[in-house]
C-alpha atoms as a PDB file:
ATOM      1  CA  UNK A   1       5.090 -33.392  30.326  1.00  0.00           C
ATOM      2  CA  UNK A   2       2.802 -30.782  28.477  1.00  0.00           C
ATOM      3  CA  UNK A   3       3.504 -28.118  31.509  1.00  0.00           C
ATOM      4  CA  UNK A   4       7.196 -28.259  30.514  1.00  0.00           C
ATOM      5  CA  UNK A   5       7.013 -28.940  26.845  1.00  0.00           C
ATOM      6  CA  UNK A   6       3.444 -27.485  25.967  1.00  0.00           C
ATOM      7  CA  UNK A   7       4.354 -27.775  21.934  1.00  0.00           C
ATOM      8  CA  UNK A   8       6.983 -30.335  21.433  1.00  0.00           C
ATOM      9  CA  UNK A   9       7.027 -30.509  17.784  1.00  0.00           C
ATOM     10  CA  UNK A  10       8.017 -26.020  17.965  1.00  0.00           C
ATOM     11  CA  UNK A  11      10.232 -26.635  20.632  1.00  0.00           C
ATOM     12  CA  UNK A  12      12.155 -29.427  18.025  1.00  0.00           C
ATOM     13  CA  UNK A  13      11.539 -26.850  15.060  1.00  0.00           C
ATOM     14  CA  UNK A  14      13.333 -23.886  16.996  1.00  0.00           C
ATOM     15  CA  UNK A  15      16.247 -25.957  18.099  1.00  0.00           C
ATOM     16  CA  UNK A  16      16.991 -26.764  15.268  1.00  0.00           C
ATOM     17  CA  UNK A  17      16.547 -23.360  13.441  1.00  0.00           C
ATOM     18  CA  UNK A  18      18.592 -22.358  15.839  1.00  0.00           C
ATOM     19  CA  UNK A  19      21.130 -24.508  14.930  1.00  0.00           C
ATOM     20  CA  UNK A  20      21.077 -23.836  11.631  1.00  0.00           C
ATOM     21  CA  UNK A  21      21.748 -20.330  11.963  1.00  0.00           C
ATOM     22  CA  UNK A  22      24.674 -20.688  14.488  1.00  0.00           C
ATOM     23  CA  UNK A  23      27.679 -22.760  14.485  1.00  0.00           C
ATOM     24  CA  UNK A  24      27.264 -25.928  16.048  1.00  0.00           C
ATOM     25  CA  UNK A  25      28.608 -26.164  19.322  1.00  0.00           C
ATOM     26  CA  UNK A  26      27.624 -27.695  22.775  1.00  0.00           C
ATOM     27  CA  UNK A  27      26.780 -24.165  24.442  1.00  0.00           C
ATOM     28  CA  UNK A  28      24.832 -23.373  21.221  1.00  0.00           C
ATOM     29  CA  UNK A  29      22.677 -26.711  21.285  1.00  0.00           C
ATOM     30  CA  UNK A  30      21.776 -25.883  25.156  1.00  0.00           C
ATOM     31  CA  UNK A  31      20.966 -21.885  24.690  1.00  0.00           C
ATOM     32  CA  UNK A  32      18.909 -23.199  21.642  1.00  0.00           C
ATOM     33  CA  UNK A  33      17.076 -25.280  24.153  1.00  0.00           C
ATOM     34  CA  UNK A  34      16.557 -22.992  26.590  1.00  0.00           C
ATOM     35  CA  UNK A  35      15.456 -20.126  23.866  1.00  0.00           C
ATOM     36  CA  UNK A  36      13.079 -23.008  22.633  1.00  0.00           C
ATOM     37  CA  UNK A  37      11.561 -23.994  25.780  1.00  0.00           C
ATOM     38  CA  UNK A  38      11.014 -20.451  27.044  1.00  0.00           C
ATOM     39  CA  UNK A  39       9.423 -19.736  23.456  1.00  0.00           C
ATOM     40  CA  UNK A  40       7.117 -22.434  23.614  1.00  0.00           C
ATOM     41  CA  UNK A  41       5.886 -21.676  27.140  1.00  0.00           C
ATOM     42  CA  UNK A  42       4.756 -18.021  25.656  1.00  0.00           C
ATOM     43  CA  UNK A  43       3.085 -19.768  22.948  1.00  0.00           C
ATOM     44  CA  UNK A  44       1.192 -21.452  25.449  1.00  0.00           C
ATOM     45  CA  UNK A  45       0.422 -18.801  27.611  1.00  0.00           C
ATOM     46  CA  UNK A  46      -1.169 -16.882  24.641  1.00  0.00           C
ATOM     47  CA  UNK A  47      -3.799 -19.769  24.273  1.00  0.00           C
ATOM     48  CA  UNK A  48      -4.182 -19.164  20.589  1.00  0.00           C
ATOM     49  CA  UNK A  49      -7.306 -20.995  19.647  1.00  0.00           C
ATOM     50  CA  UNK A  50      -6.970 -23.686  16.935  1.00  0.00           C
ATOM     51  CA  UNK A  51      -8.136 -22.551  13.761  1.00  0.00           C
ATOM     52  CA  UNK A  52     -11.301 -24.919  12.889  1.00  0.00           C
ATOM     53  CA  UNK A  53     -10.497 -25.831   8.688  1.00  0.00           C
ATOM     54  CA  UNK A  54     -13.945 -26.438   7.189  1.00  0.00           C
ATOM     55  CA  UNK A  55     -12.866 -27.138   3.593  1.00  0.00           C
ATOM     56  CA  UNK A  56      -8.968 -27.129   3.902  1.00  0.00           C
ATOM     57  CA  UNK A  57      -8.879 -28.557   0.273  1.00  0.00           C
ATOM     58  CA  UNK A  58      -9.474 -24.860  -0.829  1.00  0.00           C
ATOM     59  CA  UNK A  59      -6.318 -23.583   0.501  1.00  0.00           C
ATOM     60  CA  UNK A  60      -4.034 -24.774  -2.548  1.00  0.00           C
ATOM     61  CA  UNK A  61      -6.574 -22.547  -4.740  1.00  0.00           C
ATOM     62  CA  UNK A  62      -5.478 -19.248  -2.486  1.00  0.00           C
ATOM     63  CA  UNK A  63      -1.728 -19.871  -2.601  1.00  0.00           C
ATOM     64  CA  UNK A  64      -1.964 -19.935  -5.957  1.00  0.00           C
ATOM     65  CA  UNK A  65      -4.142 -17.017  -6.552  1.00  0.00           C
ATOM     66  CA  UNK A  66      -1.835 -15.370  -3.854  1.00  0.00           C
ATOM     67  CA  UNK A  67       1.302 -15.921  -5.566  1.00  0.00           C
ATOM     68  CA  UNK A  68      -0.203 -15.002  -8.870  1.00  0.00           C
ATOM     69  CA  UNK A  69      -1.307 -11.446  -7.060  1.00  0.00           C
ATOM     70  CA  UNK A  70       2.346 -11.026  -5.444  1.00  0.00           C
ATOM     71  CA  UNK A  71       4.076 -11.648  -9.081  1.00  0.00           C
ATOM     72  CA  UNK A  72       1.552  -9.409 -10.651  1.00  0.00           C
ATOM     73  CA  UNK A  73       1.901  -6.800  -7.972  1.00  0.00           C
ATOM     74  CA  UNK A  74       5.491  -7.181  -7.957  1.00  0.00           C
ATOM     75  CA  UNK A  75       5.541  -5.914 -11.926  1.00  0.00           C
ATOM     76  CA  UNK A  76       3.008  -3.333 -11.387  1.00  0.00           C
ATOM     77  CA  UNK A  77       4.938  -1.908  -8.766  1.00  0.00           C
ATOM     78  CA  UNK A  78       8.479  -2.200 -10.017  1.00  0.00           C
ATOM     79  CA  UNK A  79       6.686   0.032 -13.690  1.00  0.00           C
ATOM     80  CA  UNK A  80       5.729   2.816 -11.299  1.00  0.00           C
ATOM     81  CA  UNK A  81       9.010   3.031  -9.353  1.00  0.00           C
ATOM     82  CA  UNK A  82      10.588   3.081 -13.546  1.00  0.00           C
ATOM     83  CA  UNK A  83       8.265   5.099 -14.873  1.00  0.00           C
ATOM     84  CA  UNK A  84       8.570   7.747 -12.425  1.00  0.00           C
ATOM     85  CA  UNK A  85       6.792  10.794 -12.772  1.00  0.00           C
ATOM     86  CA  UNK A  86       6.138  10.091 -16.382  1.00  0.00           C
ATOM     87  CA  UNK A  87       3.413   7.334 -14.944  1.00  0.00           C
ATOM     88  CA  UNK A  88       0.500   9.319 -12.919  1.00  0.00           C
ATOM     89  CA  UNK A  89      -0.787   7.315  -9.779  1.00  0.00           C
ATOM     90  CA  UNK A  90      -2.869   8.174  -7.010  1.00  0.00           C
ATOM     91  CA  UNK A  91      -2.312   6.562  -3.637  1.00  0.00           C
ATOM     92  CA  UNK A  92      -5.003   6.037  -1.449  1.00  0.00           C
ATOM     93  CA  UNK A  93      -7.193   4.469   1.963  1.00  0.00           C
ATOM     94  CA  UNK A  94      -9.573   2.138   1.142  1.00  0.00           C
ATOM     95  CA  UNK A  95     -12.269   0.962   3.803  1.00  0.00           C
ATOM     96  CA  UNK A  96     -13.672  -2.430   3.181  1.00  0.00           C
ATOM     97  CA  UNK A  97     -16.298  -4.190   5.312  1.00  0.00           C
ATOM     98  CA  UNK A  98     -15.826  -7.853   5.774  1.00  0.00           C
ATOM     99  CA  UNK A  99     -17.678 -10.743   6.699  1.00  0.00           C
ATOM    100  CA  UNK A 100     -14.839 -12.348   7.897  1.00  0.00           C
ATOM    101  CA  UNK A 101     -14.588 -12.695  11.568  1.00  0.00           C
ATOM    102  CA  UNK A 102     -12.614 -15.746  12.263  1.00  0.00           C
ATOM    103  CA  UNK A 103      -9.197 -14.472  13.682  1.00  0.00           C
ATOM    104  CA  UNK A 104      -6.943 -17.304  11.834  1.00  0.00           C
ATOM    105  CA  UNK A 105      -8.845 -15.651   8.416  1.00  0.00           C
ATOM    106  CA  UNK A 106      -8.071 -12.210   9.245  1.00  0.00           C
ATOM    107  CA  UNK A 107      -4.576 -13.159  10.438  1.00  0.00           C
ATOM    108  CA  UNK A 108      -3.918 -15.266   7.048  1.00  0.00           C
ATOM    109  CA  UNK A 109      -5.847 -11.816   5.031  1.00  0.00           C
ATOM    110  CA  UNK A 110      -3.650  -9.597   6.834  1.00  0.00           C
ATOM    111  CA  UNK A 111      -0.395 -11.636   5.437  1.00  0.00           C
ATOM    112  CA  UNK A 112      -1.971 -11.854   1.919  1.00  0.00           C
ATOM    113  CA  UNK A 113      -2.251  -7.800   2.153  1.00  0.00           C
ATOM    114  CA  UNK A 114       0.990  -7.038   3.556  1.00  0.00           C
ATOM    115  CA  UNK A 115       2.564  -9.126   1.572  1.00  0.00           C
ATOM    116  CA  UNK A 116       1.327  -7.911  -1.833  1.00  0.00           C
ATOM    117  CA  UNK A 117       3.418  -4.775  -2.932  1.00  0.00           C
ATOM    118  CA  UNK A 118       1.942  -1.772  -3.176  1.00  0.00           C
ATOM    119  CA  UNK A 119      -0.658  -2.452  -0.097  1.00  0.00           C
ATOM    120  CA  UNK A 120      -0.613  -2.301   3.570  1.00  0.00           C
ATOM    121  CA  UNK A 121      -2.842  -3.117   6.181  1.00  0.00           C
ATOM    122  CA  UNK A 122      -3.379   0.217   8.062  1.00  0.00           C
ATOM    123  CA  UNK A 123      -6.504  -0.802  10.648  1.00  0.00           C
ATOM    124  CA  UNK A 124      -8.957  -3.317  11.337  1.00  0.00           C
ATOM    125  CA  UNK A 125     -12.233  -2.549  13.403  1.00  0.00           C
ATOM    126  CA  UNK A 126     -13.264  -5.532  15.005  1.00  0.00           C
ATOM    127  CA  UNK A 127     -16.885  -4.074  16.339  1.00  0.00           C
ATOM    128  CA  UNK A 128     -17.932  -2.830  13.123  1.00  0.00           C
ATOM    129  CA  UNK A 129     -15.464  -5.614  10.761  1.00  0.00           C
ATOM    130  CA  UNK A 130     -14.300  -2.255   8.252  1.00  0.00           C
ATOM    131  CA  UNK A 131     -10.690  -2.950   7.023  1.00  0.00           C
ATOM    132  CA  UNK A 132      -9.023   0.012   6.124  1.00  0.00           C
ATOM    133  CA  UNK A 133      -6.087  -0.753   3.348  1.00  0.00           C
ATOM    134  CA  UNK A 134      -3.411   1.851   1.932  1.00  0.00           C
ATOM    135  CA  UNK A 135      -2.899   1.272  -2.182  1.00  0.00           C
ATOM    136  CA  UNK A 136      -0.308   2.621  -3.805  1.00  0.00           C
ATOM    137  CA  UNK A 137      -1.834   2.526  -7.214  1.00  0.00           C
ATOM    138  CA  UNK A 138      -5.456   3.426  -5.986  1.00  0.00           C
ATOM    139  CA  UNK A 139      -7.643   3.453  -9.580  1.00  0.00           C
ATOM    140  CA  UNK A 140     -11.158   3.153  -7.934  1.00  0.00           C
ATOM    141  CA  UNK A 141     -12.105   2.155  -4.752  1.00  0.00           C
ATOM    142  CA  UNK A 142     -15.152   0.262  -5.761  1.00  0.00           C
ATOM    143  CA  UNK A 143     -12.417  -2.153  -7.573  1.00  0.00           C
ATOM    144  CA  UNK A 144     -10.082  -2.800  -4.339  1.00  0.00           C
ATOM    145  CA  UNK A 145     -13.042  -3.330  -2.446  1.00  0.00           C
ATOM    146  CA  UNK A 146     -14.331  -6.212  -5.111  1.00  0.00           C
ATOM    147  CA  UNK A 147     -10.831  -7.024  -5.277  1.00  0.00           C
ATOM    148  CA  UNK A 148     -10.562  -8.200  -1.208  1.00  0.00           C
ATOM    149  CA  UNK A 149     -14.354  -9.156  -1.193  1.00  0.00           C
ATOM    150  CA  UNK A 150     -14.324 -11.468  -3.937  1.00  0.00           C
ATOM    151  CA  UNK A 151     -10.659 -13.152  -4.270  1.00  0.00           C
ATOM    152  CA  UNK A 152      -9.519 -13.635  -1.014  1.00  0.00           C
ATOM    153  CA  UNK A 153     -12.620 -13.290   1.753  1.00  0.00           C
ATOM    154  CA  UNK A 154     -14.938 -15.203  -0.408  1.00  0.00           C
ATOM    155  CA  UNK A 155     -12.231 -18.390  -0.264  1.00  0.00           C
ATOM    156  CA  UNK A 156     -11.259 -17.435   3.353  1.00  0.00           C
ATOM    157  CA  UNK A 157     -14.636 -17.341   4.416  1.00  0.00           C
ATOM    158  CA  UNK A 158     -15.486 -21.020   2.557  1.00  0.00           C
ATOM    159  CA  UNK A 159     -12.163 -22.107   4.691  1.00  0.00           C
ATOM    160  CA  UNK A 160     -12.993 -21.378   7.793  1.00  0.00           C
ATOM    161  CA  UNK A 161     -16.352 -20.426   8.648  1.00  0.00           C
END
């Protein structure tokens, strides 16, 4: 049964997104199928590894840090694109070496950093573990760097390493 359906409970989960976002109909119900079986069998063939939790009761404290930093940035953001050229800001790379090697921490860091306004993951070195981040309100380096370092790799690293 696991060659055919290798994740049951995604196959279930894209049906019925599926559904939701077409009109219900008999052909629709069986292409949602098939889109959800072939989906699941590239899952599968990816072998992503699962992600070993050490203190999962962490993760509550980085949502809400997250969503603090995503409101915050949100503001910040929204007063430069206001202000203009009234406000000056410098926009800038910013290469930060992490500890982190776990590649379900990077993966959730990379969402936390992409989905802040105002920064973008740009690279990631895996041999040498330097992150390289665009800012578009760049004050110091030293502060982004502190900024990744001590709010979100410190928790991530607690997580899962």
């Amino acid at each position: 049964m696991s060659r055919v359906l290798p994740h049951p409970l995604l196959a279930a989960s894209l049906v019925l997104l599926w559904m939701l976002l077409n009109a219900f109909s008999l052909g629709h119900f069986l292409l949602g199928i098939v889109v959800a079986l072939i989906a699941t069998r590239a899952v599968a063939a990816l072998q992503i590894p699962k992600p070993r939790l050490r203190r999962w009761q962490l993760i509550p404290q980085l949502v809400v840090i997250v969503l603090y930093d995503i409101l915050r940035s949100n503001i910040a953001v929204a007063g430069i694109i206001l202000m203009g050229r009234r406000r000056k800001h410098v926009s800038g790379f910013v290469a930060i070496p992490l500890d982190l090697r776990d590649r379900n921490g990077l993966a959730i860091l990379a969402c936390i950093v992409t989905s802040t306004p105002g920064t973008a993951w740009v690279e990631y070195a895996a041999d040498s573990g330097v992150l390289v981040i665009h800012v578009l309100d760049l004050v110091t380096k030293e502060e982004w760097v502190d900024l990744i370092k001590d709010r979100y790799e410190s928790l991530l690293l607690e997580i899962f390493e």
